[in-house]
Protein backbone atom coordinates (compact mmCIF):
# COMPACT_ATOMS: atom_id res chain seq x y z
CA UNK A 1 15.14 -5.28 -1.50
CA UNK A 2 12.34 -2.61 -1.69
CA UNK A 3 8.85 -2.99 -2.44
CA UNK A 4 6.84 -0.26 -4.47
CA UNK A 5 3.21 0.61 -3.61
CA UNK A 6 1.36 3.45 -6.19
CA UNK A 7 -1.18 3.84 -8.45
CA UNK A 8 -0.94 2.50 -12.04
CA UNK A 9 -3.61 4.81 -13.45
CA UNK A 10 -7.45 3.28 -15.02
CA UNK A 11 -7.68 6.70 -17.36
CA UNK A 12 -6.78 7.31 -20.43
CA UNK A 13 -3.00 7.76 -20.97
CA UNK A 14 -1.77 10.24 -23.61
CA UNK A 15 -0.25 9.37 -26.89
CA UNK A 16 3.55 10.32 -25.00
CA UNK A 17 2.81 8.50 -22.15
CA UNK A 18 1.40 4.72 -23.82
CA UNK A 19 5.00 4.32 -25.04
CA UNK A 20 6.10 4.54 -21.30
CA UNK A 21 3.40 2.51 -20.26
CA UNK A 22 4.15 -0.39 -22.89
CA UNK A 23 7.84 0.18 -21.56
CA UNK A 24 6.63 -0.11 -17.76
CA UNK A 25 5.14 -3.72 -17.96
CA UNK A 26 6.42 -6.93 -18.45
CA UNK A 27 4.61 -8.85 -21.14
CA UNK A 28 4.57 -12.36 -23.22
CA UNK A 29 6.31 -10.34 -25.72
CA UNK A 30 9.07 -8.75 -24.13
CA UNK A 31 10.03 -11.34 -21.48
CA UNK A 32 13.22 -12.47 -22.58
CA UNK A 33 14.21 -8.98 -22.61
CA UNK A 34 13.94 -8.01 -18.85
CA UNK A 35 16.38 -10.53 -18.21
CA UNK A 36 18.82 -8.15 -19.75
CA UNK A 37 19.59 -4.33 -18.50
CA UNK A 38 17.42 -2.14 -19.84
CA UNK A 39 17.21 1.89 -19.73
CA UNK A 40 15.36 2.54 -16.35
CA UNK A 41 14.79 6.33 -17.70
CA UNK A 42 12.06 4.85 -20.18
CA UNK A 43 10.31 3.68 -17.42
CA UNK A 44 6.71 5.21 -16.31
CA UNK A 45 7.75 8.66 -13.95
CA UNK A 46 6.24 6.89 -10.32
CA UNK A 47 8.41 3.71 -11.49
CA UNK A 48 11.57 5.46 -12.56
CA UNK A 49 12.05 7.61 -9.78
CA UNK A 50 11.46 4.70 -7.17
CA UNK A 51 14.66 3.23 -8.43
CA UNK A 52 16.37 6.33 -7.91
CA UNK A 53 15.33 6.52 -4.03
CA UNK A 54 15.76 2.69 -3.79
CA UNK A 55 19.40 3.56 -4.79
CA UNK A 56 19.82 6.73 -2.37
CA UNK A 57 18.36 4.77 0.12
CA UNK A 58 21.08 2.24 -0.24
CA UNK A 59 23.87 2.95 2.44
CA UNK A 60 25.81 -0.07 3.10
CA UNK A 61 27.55 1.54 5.69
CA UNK A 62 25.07 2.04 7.91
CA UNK A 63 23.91 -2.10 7.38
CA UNK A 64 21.06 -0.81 4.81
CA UNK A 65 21.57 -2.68 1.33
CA UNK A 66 19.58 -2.41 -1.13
CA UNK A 67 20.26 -4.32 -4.44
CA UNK A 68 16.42 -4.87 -5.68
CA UNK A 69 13.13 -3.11 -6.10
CA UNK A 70 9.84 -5.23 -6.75
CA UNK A 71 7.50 -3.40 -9.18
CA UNK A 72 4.33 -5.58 -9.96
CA UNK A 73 4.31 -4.26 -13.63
CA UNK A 74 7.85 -5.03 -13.91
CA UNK A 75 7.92 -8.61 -11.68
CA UNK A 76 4.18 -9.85 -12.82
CA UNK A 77 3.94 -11.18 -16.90
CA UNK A 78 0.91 -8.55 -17.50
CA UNK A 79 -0.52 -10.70 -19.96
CA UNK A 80 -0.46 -13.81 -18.51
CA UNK A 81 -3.46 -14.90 -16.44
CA UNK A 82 -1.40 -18.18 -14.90
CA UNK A 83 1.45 -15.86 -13.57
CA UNK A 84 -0.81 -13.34 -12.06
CA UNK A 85 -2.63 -15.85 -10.21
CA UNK A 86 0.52 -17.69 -8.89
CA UNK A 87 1.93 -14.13 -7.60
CA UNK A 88 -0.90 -12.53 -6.51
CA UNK A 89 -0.73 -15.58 -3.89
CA UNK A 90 2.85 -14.50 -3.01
CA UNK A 91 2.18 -10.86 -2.12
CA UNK A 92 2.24 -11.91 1.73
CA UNK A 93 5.67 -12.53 1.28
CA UNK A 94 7.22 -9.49 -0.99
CA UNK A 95 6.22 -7.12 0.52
CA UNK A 96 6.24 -8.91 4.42
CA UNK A 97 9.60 -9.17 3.58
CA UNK A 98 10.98 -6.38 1.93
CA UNK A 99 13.02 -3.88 3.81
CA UNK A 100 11.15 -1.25 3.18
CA UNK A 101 8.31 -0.37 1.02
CA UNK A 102 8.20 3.43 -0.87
CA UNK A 103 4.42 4.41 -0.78
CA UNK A 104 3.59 7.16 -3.89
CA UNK A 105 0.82 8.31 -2.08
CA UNK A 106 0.29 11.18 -4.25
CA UNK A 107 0.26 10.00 -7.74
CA UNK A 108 -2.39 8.76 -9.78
CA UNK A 109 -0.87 7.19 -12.28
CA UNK A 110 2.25 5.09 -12.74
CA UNK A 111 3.62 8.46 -15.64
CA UNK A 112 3.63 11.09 -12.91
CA UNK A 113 7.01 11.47 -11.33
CA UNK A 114 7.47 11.43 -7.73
CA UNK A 115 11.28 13.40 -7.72
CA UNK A 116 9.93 17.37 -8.57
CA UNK A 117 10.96 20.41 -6.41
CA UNK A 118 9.87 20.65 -3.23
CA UNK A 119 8.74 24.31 -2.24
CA UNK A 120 6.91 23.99 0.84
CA UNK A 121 9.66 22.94 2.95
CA UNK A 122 11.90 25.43 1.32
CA UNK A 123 12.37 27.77 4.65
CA UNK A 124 12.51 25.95 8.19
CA UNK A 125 9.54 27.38 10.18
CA UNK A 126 10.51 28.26 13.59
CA UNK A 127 7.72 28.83 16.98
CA UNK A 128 7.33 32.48 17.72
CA UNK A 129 6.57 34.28 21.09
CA UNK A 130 3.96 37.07 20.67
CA UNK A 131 2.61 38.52 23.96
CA UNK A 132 1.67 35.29 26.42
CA UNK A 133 0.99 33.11 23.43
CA UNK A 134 2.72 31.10 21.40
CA UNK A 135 2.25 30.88 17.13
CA UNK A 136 3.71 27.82 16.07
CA UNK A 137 2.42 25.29 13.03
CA UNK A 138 0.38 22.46 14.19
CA UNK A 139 2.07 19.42 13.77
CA UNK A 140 0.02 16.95 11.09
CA UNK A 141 -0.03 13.05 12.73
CA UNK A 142 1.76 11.19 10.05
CA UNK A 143 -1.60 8.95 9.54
CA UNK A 144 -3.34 12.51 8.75
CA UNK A 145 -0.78 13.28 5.64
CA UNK A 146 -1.48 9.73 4.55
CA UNK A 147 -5.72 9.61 4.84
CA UNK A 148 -7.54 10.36 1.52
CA UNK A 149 -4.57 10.41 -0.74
CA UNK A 150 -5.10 8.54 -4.50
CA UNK A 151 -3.54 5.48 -2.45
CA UNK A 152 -5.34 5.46 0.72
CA UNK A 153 -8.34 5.41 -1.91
CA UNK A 154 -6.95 2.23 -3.84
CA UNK A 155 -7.84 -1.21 -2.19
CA UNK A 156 -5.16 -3.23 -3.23
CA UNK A 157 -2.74 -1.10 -1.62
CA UNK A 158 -4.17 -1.67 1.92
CA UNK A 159 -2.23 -5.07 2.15
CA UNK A 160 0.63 -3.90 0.60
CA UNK A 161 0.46 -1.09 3.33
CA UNK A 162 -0.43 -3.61 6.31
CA UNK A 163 1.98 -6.22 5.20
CA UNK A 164 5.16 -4.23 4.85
CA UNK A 165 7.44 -4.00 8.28
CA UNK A 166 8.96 -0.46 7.15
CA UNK A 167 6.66 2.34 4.87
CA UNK A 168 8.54 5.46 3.65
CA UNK A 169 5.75 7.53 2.65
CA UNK A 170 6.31 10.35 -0.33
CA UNK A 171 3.91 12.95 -0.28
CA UNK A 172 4.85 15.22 -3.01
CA UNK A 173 6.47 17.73 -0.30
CA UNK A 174 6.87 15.72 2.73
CA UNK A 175 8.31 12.16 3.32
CA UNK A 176 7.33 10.50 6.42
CA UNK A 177 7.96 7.09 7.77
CA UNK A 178 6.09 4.26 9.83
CA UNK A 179 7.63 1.12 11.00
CA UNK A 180 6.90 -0.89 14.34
CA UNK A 181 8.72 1.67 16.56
CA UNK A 182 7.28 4.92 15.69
CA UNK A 183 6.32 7.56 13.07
CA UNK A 184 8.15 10.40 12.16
CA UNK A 185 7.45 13.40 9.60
CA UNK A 186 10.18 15.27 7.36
CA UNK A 187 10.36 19.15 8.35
CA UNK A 188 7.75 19.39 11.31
CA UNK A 189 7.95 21.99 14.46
CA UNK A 190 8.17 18.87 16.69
CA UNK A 191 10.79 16.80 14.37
CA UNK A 192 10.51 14.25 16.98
CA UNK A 193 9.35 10.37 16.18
CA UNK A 194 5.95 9.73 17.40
CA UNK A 195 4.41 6.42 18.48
CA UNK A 196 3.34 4.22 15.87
CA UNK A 197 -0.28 5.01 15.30
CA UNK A 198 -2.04 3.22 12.08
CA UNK A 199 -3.95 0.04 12.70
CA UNK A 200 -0.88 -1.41 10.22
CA UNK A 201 0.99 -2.11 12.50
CA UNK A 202 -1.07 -3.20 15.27
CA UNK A 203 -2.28 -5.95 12.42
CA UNK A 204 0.96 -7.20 12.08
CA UNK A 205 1.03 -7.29 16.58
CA UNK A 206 -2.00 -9.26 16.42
CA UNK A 207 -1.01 -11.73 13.87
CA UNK A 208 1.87 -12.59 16.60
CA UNK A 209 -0.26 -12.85 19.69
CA UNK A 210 -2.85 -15.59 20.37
CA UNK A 211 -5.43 -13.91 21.49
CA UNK A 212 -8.58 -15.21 18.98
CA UNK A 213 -10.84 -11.59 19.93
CA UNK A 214 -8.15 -9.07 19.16
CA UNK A 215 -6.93 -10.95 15.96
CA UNK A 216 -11.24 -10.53 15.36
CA UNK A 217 -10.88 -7.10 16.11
CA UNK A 218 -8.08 -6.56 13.84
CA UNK A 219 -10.05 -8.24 11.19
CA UNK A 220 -12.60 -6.31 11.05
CA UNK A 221 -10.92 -3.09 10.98
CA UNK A 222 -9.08 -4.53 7.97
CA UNK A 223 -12.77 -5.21 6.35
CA UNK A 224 -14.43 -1.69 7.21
CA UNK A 225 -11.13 0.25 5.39
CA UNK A 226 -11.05 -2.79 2.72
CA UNK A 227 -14.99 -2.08 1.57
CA UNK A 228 -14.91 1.85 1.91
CA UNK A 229 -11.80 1.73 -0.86
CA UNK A 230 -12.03 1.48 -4.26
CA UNK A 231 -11.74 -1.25 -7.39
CA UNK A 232 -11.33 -0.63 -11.39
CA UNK A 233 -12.46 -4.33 -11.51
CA UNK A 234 -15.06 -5.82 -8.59
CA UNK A 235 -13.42 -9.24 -9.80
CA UNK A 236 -10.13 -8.39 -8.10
CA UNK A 237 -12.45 -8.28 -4.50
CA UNK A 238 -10.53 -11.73 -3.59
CA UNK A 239 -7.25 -11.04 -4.54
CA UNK A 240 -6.62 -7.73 -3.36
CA UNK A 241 -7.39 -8.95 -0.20
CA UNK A 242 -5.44 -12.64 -0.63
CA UNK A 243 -2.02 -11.51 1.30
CA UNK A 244 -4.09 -9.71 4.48
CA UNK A 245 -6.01 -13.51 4.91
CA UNK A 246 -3.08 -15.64 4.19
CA UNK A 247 -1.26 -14.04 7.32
CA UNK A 248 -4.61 -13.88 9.25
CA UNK A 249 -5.07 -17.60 8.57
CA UNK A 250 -0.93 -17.91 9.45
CA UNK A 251 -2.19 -16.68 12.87
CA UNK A 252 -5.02 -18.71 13.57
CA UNK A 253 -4.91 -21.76 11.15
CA UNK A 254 -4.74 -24.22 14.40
CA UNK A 255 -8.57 -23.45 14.55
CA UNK A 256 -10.00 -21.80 11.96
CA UNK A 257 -10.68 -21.59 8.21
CA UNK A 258 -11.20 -18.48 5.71
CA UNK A 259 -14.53 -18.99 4.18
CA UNK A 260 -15.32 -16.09 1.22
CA UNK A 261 -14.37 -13.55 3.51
CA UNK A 262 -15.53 -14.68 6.71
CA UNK A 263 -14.21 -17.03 9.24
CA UNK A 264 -15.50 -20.40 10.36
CA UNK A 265 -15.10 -19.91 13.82
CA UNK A 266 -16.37 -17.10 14.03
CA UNK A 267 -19.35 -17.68 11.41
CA UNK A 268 -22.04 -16.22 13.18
CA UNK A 269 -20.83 -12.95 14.48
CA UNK A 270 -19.11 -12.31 11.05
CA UNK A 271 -22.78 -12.66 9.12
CA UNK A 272 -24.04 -9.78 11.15
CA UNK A 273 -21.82 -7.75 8.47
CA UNK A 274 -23.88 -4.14 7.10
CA UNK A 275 -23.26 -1.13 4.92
CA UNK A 276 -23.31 1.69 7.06
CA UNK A 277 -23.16 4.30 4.32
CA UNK A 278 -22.61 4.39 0.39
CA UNK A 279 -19.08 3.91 -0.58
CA UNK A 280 -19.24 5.38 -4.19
CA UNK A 281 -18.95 3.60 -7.87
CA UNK A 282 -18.49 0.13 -6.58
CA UNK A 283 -22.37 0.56 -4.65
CA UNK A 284 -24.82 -1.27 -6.79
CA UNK A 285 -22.32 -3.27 -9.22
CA UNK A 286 -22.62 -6.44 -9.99
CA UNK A 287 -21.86 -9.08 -7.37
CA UNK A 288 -18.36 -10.53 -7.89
CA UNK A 289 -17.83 -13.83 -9.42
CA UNK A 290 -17.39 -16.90 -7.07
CA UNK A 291 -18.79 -14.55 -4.49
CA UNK A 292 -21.95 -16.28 -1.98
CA UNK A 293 -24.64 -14.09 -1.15
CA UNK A 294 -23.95 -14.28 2.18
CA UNK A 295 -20.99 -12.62 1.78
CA UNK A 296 -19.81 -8.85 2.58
CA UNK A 297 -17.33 -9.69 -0.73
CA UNK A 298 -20.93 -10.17 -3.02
């Protein structure tokens, strides 16, 4: 199966788009309905086009399979606070285990479409000799196209980004892709696979080594990007960080224990926690509930 990570929107939605939106989640209501087929067009835009690369991606020939997609909207009972909590829990293993995981990184909100017409790309752009020198476009790093899109902004899609083995990336012109081997970006002079790059997937190394001051390391990185992205609701500051700590703990369970954030054995080093620099709306909000003091999550 494959995973979706995108942005479900905290503005207002117009009149058009609430009936998508009531059509995009699973509620109390309608639950004995999604276990019949349904018409995936009246999905939101971000969600309906996701099933139609899910499907393209699909090649059985090639060993690549792909029957399901998980959609939280779709999978998680909106409405129901018991459900959310049970698979908010669980989001270690969907999206650790899906095959891949298609990243909108450009949407803001679940009614845009991903699937438009791509122009940039529309002409293959080929190096150039002029004189001695060389005029050729500068290759982007794939982490570049990624960094300060709406969902490198969102914080509950860092886990879902650090957790998944394989990311196809959409970009609104460009795909690109990251998985353990390498990175590689649609339509670039190079069109070569570079190494992999993103602290993703060295999180996902660490977590398989045994080495207590790199898995630390990797930690803290995972903190600093956590804190500097951004929450509709501060009470979410636990759970949108749940799957990242559950395979942390995996990794070091044999001597340690996850304590609001922190980590028992290494307590003290983990107190000397500061903000180095404001990190917009969520600066000066209220602490979050069930949250110590002591805490960077406060």
């Amino acid at each position: 199966y494959a995973a979706l990570s995108y942005c479900w929107g905290t503005g207002t939605f117009s009149e058009d788009e609430n009936e998508l939106v009531e059509q995009g989640q699973t509620l109390k209501a309608n639950l004995e309905s999604r276990y019949q087929p349904f018409d995936t067009e009246n999905l939101p835009g971000t969600v309906r086009d996701a099933i139609k690369i899910t499907r393209r991606l699909s090649d059985p020939e090639s060993g690549l399979e792909l029957c399901l997609l998980w959609v939280d909207s779709l999978c998680i009972i909106q409405d129901d606070v018991q459900d959310k909590e049970v698979e908010i829990h669980h989001m270690q293993e969907v999206y650790g285990n899906a095959a891949v995981t298609i990243c909108a990184t450009m949407t803001t909100k679940a009614t845009q479409p991903l699937l438009m017409p791509r122009l940039a790309w529309s002409k293959q752009v080929k190096p150039c000799r002029i004189d001695t020198s060389w005029l050729t476009v500068n290759p982007t790093a794939p982490a570049g196209l990624r960094s300060r899109t709406p969902l490198s902004l969102r914080a509950w899609t860092l886990q879902e980004e650090h957790l998944s083995p394989r990311l196809l990336f959409w970009g609104g012109q460009q795909f690109s892709w990251a998985c353990g081997r390498g990175e590689y970006v649609e339509e670039t002079s190079s069109n070569s696979v570079q190494p992999p790059t993103t602290h993703v997937r060295k999180f996902l190394a660490e977590c398989r080594t045994s080495e207590p001051e790199e898995l630390w390391r990797a930690w803290n990185a995972i903190v600093e990007s956590y804190t500097a992205r951004s929450l509709s609701n501060p009470a979410d500051r636990f759970d949108a960080l749940a799957g990242l700590a559950t395979r942390y703990l995996a990794a070091i369970s044999a001597y340690n224990e996850y304590m609001a954030g922190l980590w028992r054995a290494t307590f003290a080093q983990d107190l000397l926690w500061h903000v180095s620099k404001a990190s917009g709306p969520d600066v000066g909000c209220p602490g979050t509930a069930g949250a110590p003091s002591w805490s960077w999550v406060s």
